[in-house]
N, C-alpha and C. Protein backbone atom coordinates (compact mmCIF):
# COMPACT_ATOMS: atom_id res chain seq x y z
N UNK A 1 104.70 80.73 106.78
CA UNK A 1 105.20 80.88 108.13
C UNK A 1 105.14 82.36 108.49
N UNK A 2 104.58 82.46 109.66
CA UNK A 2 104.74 83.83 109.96
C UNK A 2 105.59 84.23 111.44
N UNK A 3 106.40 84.79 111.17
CA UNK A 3 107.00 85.41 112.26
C UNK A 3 107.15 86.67 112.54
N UNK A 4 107.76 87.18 113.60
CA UNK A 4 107.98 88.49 114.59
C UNK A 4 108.44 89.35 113.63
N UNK A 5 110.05 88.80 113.35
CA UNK A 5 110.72 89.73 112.25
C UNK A 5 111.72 90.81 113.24
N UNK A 6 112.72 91.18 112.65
CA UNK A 6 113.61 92.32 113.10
C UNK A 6 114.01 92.62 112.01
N UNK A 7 113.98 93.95 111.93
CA UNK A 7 114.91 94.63 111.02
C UNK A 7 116.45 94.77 110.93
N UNK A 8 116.59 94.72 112.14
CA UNK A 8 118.28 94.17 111.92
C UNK A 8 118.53 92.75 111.38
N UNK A 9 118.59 92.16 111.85
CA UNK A 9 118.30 90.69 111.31
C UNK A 9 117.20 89.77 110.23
N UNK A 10 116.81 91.13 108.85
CA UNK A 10 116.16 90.28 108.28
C UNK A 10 116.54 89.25 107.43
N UNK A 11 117.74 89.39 106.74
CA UNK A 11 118.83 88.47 105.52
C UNK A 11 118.49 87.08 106.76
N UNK A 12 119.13 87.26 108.09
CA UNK A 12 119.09 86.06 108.80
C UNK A 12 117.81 85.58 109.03
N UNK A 13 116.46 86.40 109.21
CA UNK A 13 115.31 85.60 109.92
C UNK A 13 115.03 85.19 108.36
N UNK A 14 114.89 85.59 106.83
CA UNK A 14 114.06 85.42 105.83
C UNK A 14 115.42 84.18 105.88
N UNK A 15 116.54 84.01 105.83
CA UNK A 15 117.14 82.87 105.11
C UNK A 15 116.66 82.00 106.06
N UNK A 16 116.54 81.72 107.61
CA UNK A 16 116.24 80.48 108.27
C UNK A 16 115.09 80.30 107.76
N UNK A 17 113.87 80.83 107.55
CA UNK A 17 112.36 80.82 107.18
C UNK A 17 112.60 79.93 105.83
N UNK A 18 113.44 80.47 105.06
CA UNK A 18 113.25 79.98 103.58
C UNK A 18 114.22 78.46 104.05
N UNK A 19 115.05 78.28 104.65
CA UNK A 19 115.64 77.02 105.21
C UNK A 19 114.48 76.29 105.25
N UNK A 20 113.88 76.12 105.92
CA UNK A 20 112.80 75.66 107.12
C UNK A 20 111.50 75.36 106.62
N UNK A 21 111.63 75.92 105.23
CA UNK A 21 110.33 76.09 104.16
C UNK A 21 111.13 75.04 102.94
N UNK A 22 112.37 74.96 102.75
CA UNK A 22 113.17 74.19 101.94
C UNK A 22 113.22 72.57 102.32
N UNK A 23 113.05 72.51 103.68
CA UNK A 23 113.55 71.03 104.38
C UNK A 23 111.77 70.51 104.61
N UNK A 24 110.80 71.35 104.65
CA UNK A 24 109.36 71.07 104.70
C UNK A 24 109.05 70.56 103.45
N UNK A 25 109.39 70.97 102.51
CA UNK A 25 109.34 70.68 100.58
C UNK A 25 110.12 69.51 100.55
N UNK A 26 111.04 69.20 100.98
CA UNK A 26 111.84 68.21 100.91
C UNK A 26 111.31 67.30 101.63
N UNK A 27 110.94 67.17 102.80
CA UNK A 27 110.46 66.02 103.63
C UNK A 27 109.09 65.90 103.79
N UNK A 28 108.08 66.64 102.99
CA UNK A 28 106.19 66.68 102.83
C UNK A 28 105.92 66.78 101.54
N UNK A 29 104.65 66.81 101.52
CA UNK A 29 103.75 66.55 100.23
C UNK A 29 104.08 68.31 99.96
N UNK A 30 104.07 69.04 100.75
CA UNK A 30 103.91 70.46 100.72
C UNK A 30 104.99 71.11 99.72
N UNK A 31 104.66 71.51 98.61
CA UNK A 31 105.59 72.04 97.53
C UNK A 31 105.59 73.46 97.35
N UNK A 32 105.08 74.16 98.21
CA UNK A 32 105.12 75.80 98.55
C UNK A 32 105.42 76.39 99.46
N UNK A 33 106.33 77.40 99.70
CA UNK A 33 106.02 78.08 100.99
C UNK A 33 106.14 79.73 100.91
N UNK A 34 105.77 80.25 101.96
CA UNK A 34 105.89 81.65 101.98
C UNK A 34 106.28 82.07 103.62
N UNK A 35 106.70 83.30 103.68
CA UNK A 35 107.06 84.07 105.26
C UNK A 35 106.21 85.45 105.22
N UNK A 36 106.07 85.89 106.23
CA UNK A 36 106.09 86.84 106.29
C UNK A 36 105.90 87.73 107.67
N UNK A 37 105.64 88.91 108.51
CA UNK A 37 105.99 89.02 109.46
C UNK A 37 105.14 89.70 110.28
N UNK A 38 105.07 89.65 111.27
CA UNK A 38 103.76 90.05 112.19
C UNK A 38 104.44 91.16 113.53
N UNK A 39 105.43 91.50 113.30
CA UNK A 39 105.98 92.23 114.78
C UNK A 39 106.37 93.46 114.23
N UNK A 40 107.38 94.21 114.64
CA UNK A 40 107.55 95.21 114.29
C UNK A 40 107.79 95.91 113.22
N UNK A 41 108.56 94.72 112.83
CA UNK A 41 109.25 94.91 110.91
C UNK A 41 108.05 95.47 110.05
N UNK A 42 106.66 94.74 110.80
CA UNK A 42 105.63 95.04 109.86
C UNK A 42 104.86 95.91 110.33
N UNK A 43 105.07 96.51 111.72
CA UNK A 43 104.59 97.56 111.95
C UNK A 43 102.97 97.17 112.68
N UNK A 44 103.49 95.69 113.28
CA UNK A 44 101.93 94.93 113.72
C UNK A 44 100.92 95.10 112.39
N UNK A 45 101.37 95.33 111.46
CA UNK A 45 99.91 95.63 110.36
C UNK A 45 99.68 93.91 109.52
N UNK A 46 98.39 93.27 109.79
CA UNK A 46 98.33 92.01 109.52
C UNK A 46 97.80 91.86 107.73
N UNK A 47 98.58 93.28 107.24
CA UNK A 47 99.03 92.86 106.27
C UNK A 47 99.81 92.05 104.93
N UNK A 48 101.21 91.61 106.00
CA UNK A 48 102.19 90.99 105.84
C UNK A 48 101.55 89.71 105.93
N UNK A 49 100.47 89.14 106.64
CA UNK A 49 100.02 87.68 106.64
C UNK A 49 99.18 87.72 105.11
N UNK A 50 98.50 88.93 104.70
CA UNK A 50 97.55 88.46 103.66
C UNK A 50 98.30 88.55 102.80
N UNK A 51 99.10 89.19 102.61
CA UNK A 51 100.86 88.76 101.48
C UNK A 51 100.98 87.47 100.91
N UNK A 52 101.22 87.26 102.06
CA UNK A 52 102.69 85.82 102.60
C UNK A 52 101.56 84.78 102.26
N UNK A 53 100.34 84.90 102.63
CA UNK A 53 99.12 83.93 102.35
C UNK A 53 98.66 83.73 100.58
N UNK A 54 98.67 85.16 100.40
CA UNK A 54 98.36 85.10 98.79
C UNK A 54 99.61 84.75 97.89
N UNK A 55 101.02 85.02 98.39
CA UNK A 55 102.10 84.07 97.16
C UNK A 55 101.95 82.79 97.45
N UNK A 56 101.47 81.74 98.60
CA UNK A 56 101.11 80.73 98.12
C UNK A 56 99.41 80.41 97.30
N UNK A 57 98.69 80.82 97.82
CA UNK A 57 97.42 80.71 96.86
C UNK A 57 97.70 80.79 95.77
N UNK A 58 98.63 81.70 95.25
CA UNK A 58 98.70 81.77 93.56
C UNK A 58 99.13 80.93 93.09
N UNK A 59 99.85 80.03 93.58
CA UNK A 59 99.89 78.51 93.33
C UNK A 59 99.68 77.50 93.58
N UNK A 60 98.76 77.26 95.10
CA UNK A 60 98.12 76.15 95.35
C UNK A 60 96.76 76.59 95.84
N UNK A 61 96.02 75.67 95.81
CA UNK A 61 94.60 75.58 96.43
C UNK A 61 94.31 76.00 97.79
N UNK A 62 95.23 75.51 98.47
CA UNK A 62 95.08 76.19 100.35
C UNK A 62 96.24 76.45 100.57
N UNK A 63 96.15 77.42 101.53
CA UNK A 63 97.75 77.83 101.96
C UNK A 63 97.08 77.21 103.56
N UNK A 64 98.41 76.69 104.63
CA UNK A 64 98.40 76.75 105.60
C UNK A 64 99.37 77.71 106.52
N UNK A 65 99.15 78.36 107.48
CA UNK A 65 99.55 79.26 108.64
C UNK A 65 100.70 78.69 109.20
N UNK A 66 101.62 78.45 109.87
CA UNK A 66 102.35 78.41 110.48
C UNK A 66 102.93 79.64 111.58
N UNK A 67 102.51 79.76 112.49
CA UNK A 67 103.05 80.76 113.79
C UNK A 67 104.89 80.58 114.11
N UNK A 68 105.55 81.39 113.53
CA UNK A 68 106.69 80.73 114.06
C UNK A 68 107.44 81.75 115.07
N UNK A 69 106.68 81.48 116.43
CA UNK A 69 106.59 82.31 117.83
C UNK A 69 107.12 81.77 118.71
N UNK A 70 107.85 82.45 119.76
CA UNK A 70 108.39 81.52 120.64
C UNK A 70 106.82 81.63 122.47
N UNK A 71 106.10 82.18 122.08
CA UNK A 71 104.87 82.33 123.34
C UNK A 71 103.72 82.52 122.65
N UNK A 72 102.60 82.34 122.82
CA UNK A 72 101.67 82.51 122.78
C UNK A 72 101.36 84.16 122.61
N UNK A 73 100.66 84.53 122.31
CA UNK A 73 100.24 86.13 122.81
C UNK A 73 98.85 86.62 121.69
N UNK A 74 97.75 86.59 122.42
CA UNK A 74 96.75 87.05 121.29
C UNK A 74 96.62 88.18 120.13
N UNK A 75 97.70 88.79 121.18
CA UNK A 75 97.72 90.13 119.36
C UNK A 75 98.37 89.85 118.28
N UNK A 76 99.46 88.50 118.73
CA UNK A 76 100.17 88.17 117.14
C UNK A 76 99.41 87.02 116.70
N UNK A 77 98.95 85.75 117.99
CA UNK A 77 98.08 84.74 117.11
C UNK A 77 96.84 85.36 116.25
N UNK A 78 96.25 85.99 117.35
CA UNK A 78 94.95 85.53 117.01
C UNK A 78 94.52 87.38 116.35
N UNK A 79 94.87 88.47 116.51
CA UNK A 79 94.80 89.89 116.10
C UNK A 79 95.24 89.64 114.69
N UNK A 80 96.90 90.12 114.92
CA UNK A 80 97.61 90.38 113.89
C UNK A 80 97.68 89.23 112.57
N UNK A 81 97.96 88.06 112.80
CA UNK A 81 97.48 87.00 112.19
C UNK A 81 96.41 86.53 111.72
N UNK A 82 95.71 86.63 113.17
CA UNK A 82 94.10 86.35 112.40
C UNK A 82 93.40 87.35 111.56
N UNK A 83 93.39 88.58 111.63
CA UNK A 83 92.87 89.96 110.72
C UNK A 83 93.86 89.93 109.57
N UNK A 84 94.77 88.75 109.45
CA UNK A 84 95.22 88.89 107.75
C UNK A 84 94.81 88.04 107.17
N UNK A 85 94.54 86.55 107.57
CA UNK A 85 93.90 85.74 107.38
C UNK A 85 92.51 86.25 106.95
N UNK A 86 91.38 86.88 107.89
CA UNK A 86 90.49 87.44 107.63
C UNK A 86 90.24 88.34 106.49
N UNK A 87 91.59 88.88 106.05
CA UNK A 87 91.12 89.49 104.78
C UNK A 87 91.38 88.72 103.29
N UNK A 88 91.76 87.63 103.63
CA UNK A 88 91.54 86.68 102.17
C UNK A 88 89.77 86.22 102.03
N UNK A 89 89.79 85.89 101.03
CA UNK A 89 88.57 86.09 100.00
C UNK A 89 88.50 84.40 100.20
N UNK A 90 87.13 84.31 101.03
CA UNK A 90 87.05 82.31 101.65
C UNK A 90 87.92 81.86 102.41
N UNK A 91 88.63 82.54 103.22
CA UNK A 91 89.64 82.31 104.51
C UNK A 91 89.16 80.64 104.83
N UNK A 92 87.98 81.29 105.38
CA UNK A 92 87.66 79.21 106.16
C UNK A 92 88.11 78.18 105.14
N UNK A 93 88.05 78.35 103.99
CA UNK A 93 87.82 77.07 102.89
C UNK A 93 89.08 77.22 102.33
N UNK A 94 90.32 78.29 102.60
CA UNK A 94 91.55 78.00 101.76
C UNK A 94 92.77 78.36 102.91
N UNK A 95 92.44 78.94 104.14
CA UNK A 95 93.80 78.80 104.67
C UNK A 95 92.83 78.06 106.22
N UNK A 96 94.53 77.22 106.49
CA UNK A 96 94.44 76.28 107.70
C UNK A 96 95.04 76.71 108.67
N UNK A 97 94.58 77.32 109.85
CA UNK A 97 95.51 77.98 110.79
C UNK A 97 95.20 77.69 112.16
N UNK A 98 95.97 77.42 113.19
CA UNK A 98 95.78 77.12 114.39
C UNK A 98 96.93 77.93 115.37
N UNK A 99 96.31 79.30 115.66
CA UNK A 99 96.97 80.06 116.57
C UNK A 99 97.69 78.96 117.95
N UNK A 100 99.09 79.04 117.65
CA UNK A 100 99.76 78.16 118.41
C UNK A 100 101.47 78.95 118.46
N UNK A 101 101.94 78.68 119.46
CA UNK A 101 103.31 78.60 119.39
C UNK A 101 104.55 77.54 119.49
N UNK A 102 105.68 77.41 119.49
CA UNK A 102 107.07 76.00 119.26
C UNK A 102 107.27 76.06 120.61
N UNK A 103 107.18 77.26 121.97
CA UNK A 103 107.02 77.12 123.26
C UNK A 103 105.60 76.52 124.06
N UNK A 104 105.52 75.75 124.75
CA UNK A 104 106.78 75.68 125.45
C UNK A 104 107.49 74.29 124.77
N UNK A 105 108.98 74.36 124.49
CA UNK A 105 109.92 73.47 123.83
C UNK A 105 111.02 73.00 125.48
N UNK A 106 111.05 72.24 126.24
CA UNK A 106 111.81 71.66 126.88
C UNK A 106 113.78 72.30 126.70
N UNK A 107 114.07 72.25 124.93
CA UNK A 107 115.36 72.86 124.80
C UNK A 107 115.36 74.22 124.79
N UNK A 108 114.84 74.64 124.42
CA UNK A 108 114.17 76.11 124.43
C UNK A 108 114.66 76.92 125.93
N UNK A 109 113.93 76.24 126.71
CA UNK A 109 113.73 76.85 128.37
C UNK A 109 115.15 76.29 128.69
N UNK A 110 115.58 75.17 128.58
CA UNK A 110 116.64 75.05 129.27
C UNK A 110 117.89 75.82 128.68
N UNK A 111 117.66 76.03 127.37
CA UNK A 111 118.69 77.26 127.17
C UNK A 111 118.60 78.53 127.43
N UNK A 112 117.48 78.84 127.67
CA UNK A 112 117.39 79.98 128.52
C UNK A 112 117.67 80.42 130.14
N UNK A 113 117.78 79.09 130.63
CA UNK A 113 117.68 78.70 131.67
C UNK A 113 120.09 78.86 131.83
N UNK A 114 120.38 78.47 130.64
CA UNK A 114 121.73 78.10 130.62
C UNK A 114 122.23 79.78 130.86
N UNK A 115 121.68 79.83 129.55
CA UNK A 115 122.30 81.36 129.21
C UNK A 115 121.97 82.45 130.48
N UNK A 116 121.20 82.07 130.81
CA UNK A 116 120.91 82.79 131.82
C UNK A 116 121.43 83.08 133.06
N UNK A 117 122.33 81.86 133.57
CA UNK A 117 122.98 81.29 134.51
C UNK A 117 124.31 81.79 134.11
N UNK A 118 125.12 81.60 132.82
CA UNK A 118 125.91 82.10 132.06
C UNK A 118 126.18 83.32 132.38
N UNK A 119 125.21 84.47 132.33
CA UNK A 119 125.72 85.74 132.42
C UNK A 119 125.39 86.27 134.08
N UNK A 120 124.82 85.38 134.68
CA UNK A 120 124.51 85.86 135.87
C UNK A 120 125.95 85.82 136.73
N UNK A 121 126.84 84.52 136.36
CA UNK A 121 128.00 84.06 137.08
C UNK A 121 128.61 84.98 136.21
N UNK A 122 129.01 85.93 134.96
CA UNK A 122 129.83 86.70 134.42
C UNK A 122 129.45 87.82 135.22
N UNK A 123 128.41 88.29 135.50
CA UNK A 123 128.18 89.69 136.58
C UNK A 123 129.01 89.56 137.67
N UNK A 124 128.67 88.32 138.29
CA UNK A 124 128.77 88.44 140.07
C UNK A 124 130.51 87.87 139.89
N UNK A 125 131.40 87.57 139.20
CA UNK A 125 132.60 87.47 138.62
C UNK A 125 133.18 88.94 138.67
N UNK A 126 132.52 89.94 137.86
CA UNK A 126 132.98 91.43 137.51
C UNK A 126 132.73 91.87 139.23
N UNK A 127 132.24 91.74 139.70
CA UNK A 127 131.95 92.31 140.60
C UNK A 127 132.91 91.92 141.73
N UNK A 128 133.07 90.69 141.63
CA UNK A 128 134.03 89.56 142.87
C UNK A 128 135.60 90.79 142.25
N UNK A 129 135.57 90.40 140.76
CA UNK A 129 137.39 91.05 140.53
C UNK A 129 137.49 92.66 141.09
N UNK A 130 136.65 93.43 141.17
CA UNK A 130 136.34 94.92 141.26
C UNK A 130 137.08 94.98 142.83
């Protein structure tokens, strides 16, 4: 799985990843997983994918990609991701990847949509008491 990443929040983004990689092992044939990060944490260097790609190779035959993005955007699918991918040794024949994102998700937007509404009525509130 590859994601964005923050440095403030890595204990939290690596434990949901390793969650999420735990409940995939549990409910698929898939008995490996790896993370690693494509945004700032890593400094955009699509290093972190040929990582995260090679601790599973060292134990299975193909690793597959997972984007775990909330938009689309070609410098993390298809750049940063894809140029780490690109530097494994038979990319086509051992990793499976389909530059994609979990947006657009229906719960997703509408919680953004909530939260959003949420702090807009907490502004115009501060402002009504003033």
């Amino acid at each position: 799985m590859m994601a964005y990443g923050d440095e403030t929040y890595t204990k939290e983004w690596s434990a949901l990843l390793n969650g999420v990689g735990d409940y995939v092992k549990a409910n698929t044939g898939i008995s490996a997983h790896s993370h690693g990060w494509c945004g700032h944490i890593a400094h955009y260097n699509p290093d972190s994918t040929t990582v995260a790609i090679e601790r599973v190779l060292s134990v299975k035959p193909k690793a597959i990609v997972v984007p775990v993005l909330v938009a689309h955007d070609e410098m993390f699918q298809v750049k940063i991701i894809g140029d780490g991918i690109a530097k494994i040794k038979n990319s086509k024949e051992v990793v499976v990847y389909k530059p994609d994102a979990i947006l657009p998700d229906p719960n997703v937007s509408q919680w953004v949509i909530n939260i959003s509404r949420e702090y807009v009525a907490k502004v115009q509130d501060s402002y009504v008491q003033k």
